[in-house]
Protein backbone atom coordinates (compact mmCIF):
# COMPACT_ATOMS: atom_id res chain seq x y z
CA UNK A 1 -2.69 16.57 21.50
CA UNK A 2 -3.68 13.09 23.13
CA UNK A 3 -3.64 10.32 20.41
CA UNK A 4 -7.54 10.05 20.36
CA UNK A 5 -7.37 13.82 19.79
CA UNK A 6 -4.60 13.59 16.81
CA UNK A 7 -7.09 10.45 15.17
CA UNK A 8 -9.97 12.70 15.55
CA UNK A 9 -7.98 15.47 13.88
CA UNK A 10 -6.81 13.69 11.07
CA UNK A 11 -10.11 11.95 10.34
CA UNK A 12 -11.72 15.44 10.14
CA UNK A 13 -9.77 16.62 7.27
CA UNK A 14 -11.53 13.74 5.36
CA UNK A 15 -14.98 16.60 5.01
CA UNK A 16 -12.50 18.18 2.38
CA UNK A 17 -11.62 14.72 0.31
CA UNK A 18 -9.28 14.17 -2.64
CA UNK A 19 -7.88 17.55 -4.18
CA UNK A 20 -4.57 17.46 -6.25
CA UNK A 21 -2.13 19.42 -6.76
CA UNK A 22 0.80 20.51 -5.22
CA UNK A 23 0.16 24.52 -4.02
CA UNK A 24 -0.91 23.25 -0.28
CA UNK A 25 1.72 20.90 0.00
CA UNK A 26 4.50 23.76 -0.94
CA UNK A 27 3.09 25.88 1.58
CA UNK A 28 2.51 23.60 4.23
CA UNK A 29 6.66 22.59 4.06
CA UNK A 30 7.57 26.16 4.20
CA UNK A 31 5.53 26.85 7.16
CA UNK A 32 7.10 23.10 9.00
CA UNK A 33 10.62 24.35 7.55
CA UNK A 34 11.14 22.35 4.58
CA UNK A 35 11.83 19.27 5.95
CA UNK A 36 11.26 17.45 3.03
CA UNK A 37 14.90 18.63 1.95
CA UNK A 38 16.52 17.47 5.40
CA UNK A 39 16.64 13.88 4.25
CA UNK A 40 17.48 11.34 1.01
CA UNK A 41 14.64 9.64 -0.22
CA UNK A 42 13.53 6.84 -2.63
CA UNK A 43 9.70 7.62 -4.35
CA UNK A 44 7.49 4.27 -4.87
CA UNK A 45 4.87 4.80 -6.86
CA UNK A 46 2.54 2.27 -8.90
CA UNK A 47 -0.49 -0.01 -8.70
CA UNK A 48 -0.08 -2.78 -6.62
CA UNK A 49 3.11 -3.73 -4.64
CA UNK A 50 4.12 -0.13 -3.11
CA UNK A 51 3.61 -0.50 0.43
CA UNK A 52 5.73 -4.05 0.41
CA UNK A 53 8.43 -2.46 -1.60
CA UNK A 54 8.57 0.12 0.89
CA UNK A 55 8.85 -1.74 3.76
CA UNK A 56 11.50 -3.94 1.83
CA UNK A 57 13.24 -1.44 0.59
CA UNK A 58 13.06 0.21 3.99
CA UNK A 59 14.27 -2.79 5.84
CA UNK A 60 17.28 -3.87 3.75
CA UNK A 61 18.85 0.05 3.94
CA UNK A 62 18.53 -0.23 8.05
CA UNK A 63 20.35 -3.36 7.82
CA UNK A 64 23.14 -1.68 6.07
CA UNK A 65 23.64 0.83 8.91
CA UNK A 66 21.55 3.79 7.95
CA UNK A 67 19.20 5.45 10.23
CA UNK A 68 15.88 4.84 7.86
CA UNK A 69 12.64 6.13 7.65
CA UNK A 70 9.28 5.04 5.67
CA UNK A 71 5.91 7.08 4.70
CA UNK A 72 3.20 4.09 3.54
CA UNK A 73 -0.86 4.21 3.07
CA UNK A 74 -2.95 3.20 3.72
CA UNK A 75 -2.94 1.98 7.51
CA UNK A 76 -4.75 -0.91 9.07
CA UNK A 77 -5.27 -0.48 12.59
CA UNK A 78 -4.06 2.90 13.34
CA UNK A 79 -2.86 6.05 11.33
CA UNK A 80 0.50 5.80 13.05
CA UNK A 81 1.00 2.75 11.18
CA UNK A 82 1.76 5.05 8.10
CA UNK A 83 5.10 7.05 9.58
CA UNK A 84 8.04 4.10 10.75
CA UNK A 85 11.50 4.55 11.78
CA UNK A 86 13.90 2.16 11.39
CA UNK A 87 11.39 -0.44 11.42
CA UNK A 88 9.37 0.62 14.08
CA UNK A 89 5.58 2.40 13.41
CA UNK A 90 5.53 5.79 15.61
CA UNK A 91 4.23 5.10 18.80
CA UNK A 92 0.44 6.63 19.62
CA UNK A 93 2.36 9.86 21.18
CA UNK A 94 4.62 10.32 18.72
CA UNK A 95 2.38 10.17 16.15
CA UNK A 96 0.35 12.94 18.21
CA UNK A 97 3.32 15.21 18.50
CA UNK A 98 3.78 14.43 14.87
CA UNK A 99 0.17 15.87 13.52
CA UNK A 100 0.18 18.65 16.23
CA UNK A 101 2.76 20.16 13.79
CA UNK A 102 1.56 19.52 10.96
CA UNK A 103 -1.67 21.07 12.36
CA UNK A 104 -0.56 24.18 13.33
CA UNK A 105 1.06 24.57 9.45
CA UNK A 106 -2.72 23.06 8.24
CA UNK A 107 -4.50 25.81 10.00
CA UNK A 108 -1.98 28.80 8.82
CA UNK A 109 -1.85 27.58 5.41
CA UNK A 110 -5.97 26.98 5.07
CA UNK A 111 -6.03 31.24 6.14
CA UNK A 112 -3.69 31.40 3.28
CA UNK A 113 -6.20 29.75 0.71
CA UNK A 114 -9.48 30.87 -1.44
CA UNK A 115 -12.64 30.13 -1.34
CA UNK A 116 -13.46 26.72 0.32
CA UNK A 117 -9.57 25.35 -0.62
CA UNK A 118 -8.24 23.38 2.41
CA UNK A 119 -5.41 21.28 2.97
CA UNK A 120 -6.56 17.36 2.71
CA UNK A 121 -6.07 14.61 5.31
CA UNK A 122 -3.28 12.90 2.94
CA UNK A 123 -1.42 16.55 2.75
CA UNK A 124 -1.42 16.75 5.94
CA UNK A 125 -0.55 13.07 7.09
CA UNK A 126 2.30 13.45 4.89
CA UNK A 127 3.11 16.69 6.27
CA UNK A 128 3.50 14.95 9.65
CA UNK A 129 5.72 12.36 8.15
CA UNK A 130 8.24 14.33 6.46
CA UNK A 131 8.19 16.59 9.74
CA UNK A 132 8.69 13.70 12.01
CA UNK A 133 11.09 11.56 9.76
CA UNK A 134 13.57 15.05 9.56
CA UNK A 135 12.82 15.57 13.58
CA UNK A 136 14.22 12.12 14.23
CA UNK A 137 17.22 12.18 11.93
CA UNK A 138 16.27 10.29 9.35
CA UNK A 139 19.44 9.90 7.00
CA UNK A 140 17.28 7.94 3.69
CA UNK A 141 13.08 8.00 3.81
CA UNK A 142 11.31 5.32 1.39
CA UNK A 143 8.03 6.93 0.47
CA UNK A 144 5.16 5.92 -0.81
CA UNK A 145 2.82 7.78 -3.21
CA UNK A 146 -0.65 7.77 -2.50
CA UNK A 147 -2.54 8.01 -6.04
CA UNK A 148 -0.85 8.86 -9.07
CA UNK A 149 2.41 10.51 -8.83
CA UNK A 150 2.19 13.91 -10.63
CA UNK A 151 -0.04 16.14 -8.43
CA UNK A 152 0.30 13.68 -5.34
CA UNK A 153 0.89 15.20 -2.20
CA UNK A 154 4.60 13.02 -1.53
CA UNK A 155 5.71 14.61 -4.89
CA UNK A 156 7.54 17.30 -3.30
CA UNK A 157 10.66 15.32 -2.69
CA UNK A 158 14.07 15.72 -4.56
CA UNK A 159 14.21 11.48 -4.25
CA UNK A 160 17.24 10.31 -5.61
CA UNK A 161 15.78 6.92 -6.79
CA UNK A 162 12.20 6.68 -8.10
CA UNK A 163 10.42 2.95 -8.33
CA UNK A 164 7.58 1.97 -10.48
CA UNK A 165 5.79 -1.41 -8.97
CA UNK A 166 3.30 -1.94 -11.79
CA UNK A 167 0.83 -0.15 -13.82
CA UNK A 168 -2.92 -1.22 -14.42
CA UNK A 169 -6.55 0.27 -14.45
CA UNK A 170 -6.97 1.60 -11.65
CA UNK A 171 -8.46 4.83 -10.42
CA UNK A 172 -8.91 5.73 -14.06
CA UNK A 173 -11.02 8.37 -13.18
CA UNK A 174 -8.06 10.58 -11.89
CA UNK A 175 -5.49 9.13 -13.60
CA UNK A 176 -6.63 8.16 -17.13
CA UNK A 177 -8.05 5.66 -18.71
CA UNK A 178 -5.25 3.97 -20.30
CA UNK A 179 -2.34 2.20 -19.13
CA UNK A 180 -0.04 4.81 -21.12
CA UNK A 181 -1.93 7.79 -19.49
CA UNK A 182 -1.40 6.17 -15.99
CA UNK A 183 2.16 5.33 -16.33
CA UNK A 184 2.57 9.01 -17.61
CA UNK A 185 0.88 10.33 -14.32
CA UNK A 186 2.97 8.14 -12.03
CA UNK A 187 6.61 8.40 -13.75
CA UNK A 188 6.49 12.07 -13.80
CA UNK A 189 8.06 11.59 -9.92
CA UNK A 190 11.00 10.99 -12.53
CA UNK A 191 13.93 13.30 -11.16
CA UNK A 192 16.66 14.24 -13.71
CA UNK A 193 19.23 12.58 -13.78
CA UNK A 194 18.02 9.60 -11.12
CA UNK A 195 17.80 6.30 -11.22
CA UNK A 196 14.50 4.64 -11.95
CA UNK A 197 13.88 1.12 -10.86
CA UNK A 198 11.51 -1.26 -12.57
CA UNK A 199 9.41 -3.62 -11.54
CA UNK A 200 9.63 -7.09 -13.19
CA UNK A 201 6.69 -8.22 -15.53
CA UNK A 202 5.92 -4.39 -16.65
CA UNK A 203 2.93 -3.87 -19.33
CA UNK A 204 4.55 -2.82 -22.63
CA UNK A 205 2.73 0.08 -22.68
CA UNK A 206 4.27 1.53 -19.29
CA UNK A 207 7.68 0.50 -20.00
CA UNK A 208 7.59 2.85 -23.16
CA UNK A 209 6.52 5.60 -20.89
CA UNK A 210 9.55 4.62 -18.82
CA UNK A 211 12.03 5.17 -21.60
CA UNK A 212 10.79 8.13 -22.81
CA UNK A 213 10.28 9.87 -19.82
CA UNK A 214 13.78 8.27 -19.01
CA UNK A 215 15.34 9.92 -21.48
CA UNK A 216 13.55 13.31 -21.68
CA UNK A 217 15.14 13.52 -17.80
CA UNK A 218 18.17 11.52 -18.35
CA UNK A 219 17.68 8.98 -15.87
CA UNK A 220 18.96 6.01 -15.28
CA UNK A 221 16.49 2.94 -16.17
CA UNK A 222 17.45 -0.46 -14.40
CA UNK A 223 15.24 -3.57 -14.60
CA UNK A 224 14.78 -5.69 -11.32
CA UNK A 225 14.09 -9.09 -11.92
CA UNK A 226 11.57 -11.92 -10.69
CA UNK A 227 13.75 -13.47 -8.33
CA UNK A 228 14.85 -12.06 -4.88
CA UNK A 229 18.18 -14.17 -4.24
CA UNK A 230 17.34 -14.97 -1.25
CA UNK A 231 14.46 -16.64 1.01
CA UNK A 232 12.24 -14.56 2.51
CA UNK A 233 9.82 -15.62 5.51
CA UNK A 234 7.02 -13.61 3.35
CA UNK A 235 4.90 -15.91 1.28
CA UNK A 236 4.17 -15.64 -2.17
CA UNK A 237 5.71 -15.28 -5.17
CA UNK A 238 4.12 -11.46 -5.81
CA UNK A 239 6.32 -10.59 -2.46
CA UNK A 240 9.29 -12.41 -3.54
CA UNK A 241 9.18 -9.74 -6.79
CA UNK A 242 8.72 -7.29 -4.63
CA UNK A 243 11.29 -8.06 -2.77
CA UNK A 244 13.71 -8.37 -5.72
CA UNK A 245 12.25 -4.77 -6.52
CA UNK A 246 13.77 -3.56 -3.21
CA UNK A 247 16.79 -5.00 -3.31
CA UNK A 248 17.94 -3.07 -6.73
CA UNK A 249 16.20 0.19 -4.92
CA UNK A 250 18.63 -0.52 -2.56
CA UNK A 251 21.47 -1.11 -4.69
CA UNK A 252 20.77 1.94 -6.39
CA UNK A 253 20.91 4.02 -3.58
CA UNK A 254 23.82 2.68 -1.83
CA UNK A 255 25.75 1.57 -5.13
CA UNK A 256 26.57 -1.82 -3.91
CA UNK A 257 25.09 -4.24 -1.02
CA UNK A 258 25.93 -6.39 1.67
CA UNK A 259 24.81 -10.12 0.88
CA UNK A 260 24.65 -11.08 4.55
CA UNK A 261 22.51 -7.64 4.91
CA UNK A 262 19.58 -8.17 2.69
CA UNK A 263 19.15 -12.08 3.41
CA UNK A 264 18.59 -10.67 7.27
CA UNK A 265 16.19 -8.38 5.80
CA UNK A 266 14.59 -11.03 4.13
CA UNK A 267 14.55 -13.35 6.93
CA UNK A 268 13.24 -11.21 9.09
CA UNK A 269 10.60 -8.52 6.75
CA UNK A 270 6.86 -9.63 6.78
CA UNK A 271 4.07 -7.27 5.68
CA UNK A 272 0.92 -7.04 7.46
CA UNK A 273 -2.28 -7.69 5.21
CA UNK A 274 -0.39 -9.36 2.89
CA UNK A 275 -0.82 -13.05 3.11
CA UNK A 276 -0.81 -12.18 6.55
CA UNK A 277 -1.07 -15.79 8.67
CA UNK A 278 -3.48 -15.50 11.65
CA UNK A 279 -4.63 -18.43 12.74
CA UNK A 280 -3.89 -22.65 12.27
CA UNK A 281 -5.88 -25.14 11.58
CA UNK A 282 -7.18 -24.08 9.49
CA UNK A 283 -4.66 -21.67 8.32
CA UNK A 284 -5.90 -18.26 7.62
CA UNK A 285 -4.57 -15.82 5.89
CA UNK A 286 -5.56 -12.12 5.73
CA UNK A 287 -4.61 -10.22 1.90
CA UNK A 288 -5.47 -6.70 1.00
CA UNK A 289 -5.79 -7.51 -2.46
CA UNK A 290 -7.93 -4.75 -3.95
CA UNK A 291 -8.48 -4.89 -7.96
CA UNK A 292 -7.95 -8.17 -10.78
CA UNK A 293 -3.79 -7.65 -10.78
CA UNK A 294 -3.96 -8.11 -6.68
CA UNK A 295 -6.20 -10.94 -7.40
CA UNK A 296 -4.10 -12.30 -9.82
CA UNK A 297 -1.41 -12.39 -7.41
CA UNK A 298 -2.98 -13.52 -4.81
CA UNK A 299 -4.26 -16.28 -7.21
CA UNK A 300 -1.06 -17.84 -8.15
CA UNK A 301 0.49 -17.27 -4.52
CA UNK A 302 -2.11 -19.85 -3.68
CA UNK A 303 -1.21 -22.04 -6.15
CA UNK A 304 2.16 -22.75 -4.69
CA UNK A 305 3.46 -25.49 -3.08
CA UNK A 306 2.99 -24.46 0.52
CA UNK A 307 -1.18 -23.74 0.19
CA UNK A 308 -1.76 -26.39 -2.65
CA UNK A 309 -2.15 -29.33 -0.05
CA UNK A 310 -4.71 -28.19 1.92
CA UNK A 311 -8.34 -30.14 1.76
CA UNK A 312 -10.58 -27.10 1.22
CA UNK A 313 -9.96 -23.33 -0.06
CA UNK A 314 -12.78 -20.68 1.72
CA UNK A 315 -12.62 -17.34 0.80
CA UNK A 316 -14.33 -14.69 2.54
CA UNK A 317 -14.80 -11.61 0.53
CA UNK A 318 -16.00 -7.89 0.10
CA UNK A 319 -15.00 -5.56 -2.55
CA UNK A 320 -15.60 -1.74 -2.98
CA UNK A 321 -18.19 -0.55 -5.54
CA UNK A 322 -15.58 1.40 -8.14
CA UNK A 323 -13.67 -2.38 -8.32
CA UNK A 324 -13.90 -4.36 -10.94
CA UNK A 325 -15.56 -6.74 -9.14
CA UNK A 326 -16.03 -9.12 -12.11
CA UNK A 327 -13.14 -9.77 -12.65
CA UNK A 328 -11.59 -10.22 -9.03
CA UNK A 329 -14.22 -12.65 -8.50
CA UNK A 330 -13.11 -14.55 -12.02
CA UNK A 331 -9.63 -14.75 -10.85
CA UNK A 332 -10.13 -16.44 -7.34
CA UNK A 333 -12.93 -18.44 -7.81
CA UNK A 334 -11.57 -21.40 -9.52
CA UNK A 335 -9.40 -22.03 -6.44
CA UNK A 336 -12.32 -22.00 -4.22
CA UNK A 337 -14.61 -24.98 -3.04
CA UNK A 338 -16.80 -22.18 -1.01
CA UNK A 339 -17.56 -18.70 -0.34
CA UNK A 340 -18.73 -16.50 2.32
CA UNK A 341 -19.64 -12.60 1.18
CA UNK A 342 -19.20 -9.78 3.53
CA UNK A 343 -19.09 -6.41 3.61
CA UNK A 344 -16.79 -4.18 5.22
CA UNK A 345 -17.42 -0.95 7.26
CA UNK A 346 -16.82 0.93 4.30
CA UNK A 347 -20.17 2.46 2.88
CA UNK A 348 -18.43 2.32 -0.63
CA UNK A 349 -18.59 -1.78 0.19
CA UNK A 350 -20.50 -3.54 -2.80
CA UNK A 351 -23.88 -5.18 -0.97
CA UNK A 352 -22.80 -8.95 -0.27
CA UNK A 353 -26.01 -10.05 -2.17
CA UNK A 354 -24.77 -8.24 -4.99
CA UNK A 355 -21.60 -9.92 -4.31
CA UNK A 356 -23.54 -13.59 -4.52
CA UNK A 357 -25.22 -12.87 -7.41
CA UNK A 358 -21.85 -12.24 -9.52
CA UNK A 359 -20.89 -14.85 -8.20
CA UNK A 360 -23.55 -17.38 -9.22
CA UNK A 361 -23.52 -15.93 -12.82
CA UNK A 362 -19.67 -16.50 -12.88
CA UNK A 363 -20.40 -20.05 -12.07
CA UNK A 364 -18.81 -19.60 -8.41
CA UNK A 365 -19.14 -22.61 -5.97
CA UNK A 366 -21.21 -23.07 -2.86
CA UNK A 367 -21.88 -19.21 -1.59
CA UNK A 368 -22.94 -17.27 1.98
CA UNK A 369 -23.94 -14.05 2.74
CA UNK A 370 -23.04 -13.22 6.22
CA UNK A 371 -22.59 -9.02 6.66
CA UNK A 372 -20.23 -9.17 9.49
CA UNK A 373 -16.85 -9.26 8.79
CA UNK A 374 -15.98 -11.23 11.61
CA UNK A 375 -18.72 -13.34 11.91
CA UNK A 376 -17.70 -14.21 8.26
CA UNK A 377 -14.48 -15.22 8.76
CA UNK A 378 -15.59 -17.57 11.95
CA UNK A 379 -18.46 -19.02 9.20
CA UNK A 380 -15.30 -19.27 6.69
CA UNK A 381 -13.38 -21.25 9.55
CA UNK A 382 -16.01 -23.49 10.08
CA UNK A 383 -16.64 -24.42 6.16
CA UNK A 384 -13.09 -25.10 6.15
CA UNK A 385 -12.52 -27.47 8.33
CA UNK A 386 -9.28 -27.88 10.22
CA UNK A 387 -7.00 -29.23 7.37
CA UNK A 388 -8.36 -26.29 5.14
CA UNK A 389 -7.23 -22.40 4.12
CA UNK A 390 -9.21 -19.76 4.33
CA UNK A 391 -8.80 -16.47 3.20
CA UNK A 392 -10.42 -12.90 3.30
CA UNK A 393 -9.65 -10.56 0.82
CA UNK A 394 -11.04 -8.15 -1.72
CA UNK A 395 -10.31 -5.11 0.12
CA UNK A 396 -8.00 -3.57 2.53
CA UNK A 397 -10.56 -1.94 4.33
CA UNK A 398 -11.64 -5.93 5.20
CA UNK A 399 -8.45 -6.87 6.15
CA UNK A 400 -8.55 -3.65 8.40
CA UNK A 401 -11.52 -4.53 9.94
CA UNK A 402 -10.39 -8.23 10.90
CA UNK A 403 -7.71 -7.08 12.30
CA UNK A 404 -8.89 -3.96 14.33
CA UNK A 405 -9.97 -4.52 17.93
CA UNK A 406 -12.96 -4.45 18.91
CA UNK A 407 -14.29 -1.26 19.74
CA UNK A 408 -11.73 0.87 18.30
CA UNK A 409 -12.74 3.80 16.05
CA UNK A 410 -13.71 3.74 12.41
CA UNK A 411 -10.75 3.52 9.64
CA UNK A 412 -10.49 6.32 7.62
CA UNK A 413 -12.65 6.22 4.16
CA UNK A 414 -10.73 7.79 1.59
């Protein structure tokens, strides 16, 4: 397979959607060779804050000397994105190689199945990265879920540390509609006798899933904390958590870490999409920022000292129509002194109008509809003047889009 022939692949299996459970993903290991069980592993799961953690977590281990590996969604730019090696996103050919594989095992195991069963695009993107990441050598893999934990497609993994980021109402329609029934779903990546790492600021509902499901497994519970001990060149204070939430994922795994080892990691770890800086003058910043918790976040990360001084706040936004769009727009408005709606190229995207309206009835400030992402953010730009911030978020299928070249081929949907 060519790249453009491995994209094409993978964004074919999206005609058979969401489907959980675990049956395809068995079979599709067997027929790669298990190589699920050829590496260690640490399983992220949670609401917001997994693919940071990840990449933290990820980054701090390689700087201790061990040939690491990391499985994230969703991408921005390109699928390959998702599978990295000691730092490093597979390169277009690689990646190719990688879902050849996994291809071949798709196809054998879909003769396998009844009836109209078929193995996803997420099975078999993850597929590819646990073949590629034991092909390579991979010594520790960070991995993060996609939805849920129980019946997602990652949970085949005998991970020796599990993390839980947060927990909140999201995707309720899979996972439950309370914050106990989610944190059940998720937590059941709980491996007996493992060590479970959580994050800081937990809802009291989630943490007594955590102890019981602790306890029914006999795994070890161990609190991170809010601050990361370090600087880190990521803004934020929701990355510095996150950060603090990879360093005891680290510590768990390795038992005890080298100080001069995770401040390089910190010095040196940013995240693309979130609070990504792309431009000056005014400074513009790209965060992915998808439900009220990201929001939240994001809110008080631009509340800090190094955004606070700037003459004008401009946020350029779309959100998806199963958001709670309400109350994203509730917690971000306050800081803003304008808006421009967008859309992205999502067809789930909420109609910018709609967008406005909300707005207006939540007593938002000065507002513009302009459907083009891009043409949004330039409209943002101008509104902001140079000594202002501007930034889009709402959705990572925005940030995608603003950050995609021109002319390349659509994101995935799901």
């Amino acid at each position: 397979m060519r790249a453009e022939e491995a994209e094409r692949y993978v964004l074919s299996r999206e005609l058979f959607g969401m489907r959980f459970g675990l049956d395809r993903m068995r079979r599709l290991m067997t027929a790669l060779g298990n190589p699920h069980q050829q590496f260690q592993s640490i399983h992220v799961v949670g609401t917001n804050g997994k693919s940071s953690t990840v990449r933290m977590t990820a980054a701090i281990l390689k700087r201790h000397g061990l040939r690491t590996g990391a499985y994230l969604s969703p991408h921005l730019v390109s699928f390959a994105e998702r599978i990295r090696i000691d730092d490093e996103d597979l390169t277009p050919e690689e990646f190719a190689a990688a879902i050849q594989r996994a291809a071949h095992a798709a196809e054998l195991v879909d003769r396998s199945l009844v009836g109209d069963d078929r193995v996803t695009q997420f099975e078999l993107l993850t597929a590819a990265a646990y073949s590629e990441l034991a092909r390579r050598g991979v010594e520790v893999a960070v991995i993060e879920a996609g939805l849920g934990g129980r019946y997602d497609a990652t949970n085949v993994i005998p991970s020796r540390v599990q993390v839980l980021t947060s927990v909140g109402l999201e995707h309720t329609r899979w996972l439950g509609p309370t914050i106990t029934a989610i944190a059940t779903e998720k937590l059941d990546v709980v491996q007996p006798h493992a060590t479970l790492i959580l994050g800081y600021g937990l809802h009291p509902d989630a943490e007594a899933v955590a102890e019981h499901v602790a306890a029914e497994r006999g795994a070890t519970i161990v609190h991170a904390g809010a601050d990361p001990g370090v600087p880190l060149i990521a803004l934020g204070s929701y990355q510095r958590r996150n950060f603090a939430l990879a360093r005891a994922a680290a510590e768990a795994y390795l038992g005890k870490l080298d100080p001069d080892a995770v401040a390089t990691a910190a010095a040196e770890i940013l995240v693309p999409g979130r609070l990504e800086v792309i431009d000056e003058e005014p400074l513009t910043l790209l965060d992915g920022a998808h439900n009220p918790d990201g929001i939240a976040a994001l809110a008080e990360a631009l509340a800090e000292p190094w955004a606070a001084g700037h003459d004008r706040v401009v946020a350029v936004i779309s959100v998806l129509d199963d958001k709670d769009a309400a109350a994203m727009l509730a917690g971000i408005l306050p800081l803003c002194d304008a808006l421009v709606l967008t859309a992205s190229q999502n067809p789930r995207a909420l109609p910018p109008p709609t967008l406005q309206s909300l707005a207006g009835q939540l007593g938002g400030p000065p507002s513009e509809v302009i459907r083009d992402p891009r043409a949004a953010l330039e409209r943002a730009r101008q509104l902001a003047g140079s000594g202002g911030l501007v930034v889009a978020t709402g959705s990572i299928y925005l940030v995608a889009d603003l950050l995609r070249p021109e002319g390349a081929g659509r994101a995935s949907m799901l």
